[in-house]
Protein backbone atom coordinates (compact mmCIF):
# COMPACT_ATOMS: atom_id res chain seq x y z
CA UNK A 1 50.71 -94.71 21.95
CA UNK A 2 49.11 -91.12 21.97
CA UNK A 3 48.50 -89.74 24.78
CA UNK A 4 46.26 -87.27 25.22
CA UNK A 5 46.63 -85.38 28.16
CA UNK A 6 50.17 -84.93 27.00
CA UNK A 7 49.37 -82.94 23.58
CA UNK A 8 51.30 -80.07 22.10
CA UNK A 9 50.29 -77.00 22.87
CA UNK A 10 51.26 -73.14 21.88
CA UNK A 11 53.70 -72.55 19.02
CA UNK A 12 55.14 -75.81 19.16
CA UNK A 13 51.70 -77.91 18.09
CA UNK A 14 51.30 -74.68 15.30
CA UNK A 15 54.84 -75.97 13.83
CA UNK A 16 54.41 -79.85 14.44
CA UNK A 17 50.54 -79.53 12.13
CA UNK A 18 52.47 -77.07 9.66
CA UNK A 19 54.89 -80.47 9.27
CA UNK A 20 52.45 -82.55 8.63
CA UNK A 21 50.70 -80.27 6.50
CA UNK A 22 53.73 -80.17 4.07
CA UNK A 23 54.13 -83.99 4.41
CA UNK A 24 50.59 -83.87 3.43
CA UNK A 25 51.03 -81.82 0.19
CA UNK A 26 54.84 -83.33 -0.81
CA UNK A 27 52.33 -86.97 -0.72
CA UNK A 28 49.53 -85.64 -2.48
CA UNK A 29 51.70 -83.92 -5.98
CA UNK A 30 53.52 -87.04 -5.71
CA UNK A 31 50.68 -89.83 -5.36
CA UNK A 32 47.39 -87.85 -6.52
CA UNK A 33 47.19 -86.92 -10.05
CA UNK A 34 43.63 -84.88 -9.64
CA UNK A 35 45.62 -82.43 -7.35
CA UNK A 36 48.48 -82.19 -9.72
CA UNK A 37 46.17 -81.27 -12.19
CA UNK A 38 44.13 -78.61 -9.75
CA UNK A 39 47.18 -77.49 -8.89
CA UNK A 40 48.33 -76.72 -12.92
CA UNK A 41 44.70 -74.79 -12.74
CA UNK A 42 45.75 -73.03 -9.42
CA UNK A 43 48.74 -72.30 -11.04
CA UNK A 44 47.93 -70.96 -14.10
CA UNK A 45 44.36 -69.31 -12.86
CA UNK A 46 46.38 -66.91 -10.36
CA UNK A 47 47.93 -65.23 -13.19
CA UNK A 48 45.23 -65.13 -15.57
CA UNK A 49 42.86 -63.44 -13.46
CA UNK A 50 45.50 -60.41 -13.72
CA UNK A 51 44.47 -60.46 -17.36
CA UNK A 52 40.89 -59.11 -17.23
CA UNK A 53 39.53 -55.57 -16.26
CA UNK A 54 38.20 -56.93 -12.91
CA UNK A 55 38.77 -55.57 -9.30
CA UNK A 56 41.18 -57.20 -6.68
CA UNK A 57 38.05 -58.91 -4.87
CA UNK A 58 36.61 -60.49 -7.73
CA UNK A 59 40.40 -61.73 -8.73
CA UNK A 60 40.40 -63.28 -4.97
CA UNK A 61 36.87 -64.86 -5.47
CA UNK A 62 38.97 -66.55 -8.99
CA UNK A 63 41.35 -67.66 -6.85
CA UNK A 64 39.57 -69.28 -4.33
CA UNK A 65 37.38 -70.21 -6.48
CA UNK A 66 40.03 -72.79 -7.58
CA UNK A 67 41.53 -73.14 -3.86
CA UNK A 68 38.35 -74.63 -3.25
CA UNK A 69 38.66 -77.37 -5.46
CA UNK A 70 41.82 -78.73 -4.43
CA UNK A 71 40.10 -78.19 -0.74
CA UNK A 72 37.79 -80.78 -1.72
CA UNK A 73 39.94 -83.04 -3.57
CA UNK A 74 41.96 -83.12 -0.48
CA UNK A 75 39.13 -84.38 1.54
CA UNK A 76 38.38 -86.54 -1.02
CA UNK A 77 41.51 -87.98 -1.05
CA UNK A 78 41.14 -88.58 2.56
CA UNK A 79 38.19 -90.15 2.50
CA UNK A 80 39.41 -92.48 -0.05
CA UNK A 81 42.60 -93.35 2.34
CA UNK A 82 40.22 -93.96 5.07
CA UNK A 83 38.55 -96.47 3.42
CA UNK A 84 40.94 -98.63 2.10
CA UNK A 85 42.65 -98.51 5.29
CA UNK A 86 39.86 -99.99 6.84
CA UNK A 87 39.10 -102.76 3.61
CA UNK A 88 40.09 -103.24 -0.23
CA UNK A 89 36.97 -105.80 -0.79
CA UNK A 90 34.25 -104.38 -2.25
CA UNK A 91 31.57 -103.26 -0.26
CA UNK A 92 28.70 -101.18 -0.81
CA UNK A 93 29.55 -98.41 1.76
CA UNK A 94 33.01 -98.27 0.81
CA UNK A 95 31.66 -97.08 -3.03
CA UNK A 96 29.03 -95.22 -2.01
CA UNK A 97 31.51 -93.54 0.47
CA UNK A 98 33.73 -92.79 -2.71
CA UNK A 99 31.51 -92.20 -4.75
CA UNK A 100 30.07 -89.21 -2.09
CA UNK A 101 33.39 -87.74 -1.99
CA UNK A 102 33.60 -87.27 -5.78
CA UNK A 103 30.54 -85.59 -5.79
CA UNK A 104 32.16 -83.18 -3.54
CA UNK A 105 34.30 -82.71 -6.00
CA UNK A 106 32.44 -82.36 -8.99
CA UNK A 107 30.52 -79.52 -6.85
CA UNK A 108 33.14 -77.87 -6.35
CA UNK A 109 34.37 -78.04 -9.84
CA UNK A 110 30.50 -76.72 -11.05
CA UNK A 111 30.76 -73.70 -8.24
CA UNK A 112 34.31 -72.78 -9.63
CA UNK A 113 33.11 -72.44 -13.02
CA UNK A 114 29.83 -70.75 -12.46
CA UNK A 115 32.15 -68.27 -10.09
CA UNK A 116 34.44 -67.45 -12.78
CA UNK A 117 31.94 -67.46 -15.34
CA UNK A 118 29.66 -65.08 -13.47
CA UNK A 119 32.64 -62.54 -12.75
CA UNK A 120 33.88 -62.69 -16.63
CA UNK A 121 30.64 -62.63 -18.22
């Protein structure tokens, strides 16, 4: 049982969320084929932004431009986990709840491509 008066605190609680971070990420290439796919984009947007005439900021905006989409997939991904911990029959909420979280995503998407679209245009 957690208890929490007895949490981790200082460097120790820095290195035990860095593990589950990883654990995280190793599930998520394995399991989640959206982020495999925003991470392909991550991968190859990092070194295409060296190939325009633009400064080092707007190359960073690029970037996380694209960071920001696998940030939301990620949530989205949670919110999907949530729900169908708590139920796999169907259930208005738990669509609409879905649903919400790919919206997130799509917005995310739209914001990425306006971004880079803006600062190579």
């Amino acid at each position: 049982m957690f208890d929490n008066k007895n949490k981790p605190k200082g460097l120790h609680r820095i290195y035990l969320a860095s593990l589950n971070s990883f654990r995280a990420f190793k599930w998520l290439a394995k399991n989640e084929s959206a982020f495999k796919q925003e991470l392909l984009l991550l991968l190859v947007s990092i070194p295409a932004t060296f190939l325009f005439q633009i400064t080092l900021a707007e190359q960073l905006i690029l970037i996380i431009a694209v960071l920001f989409i696998i940030f939301t997939e990620i949530i989205n991904t949670a919110i999907e986990a949530v729900v169908d911990r708590v139920g796999l029959e169907i259930h208005p909420l738990s669509g609409l709840a879905k649903d919400l979280g790919s919206a997130a995503v799509f917005i995310s998407i739209t914001i990425a491509l306006l971004t880079w679209i803006a600062i190579l245009l």
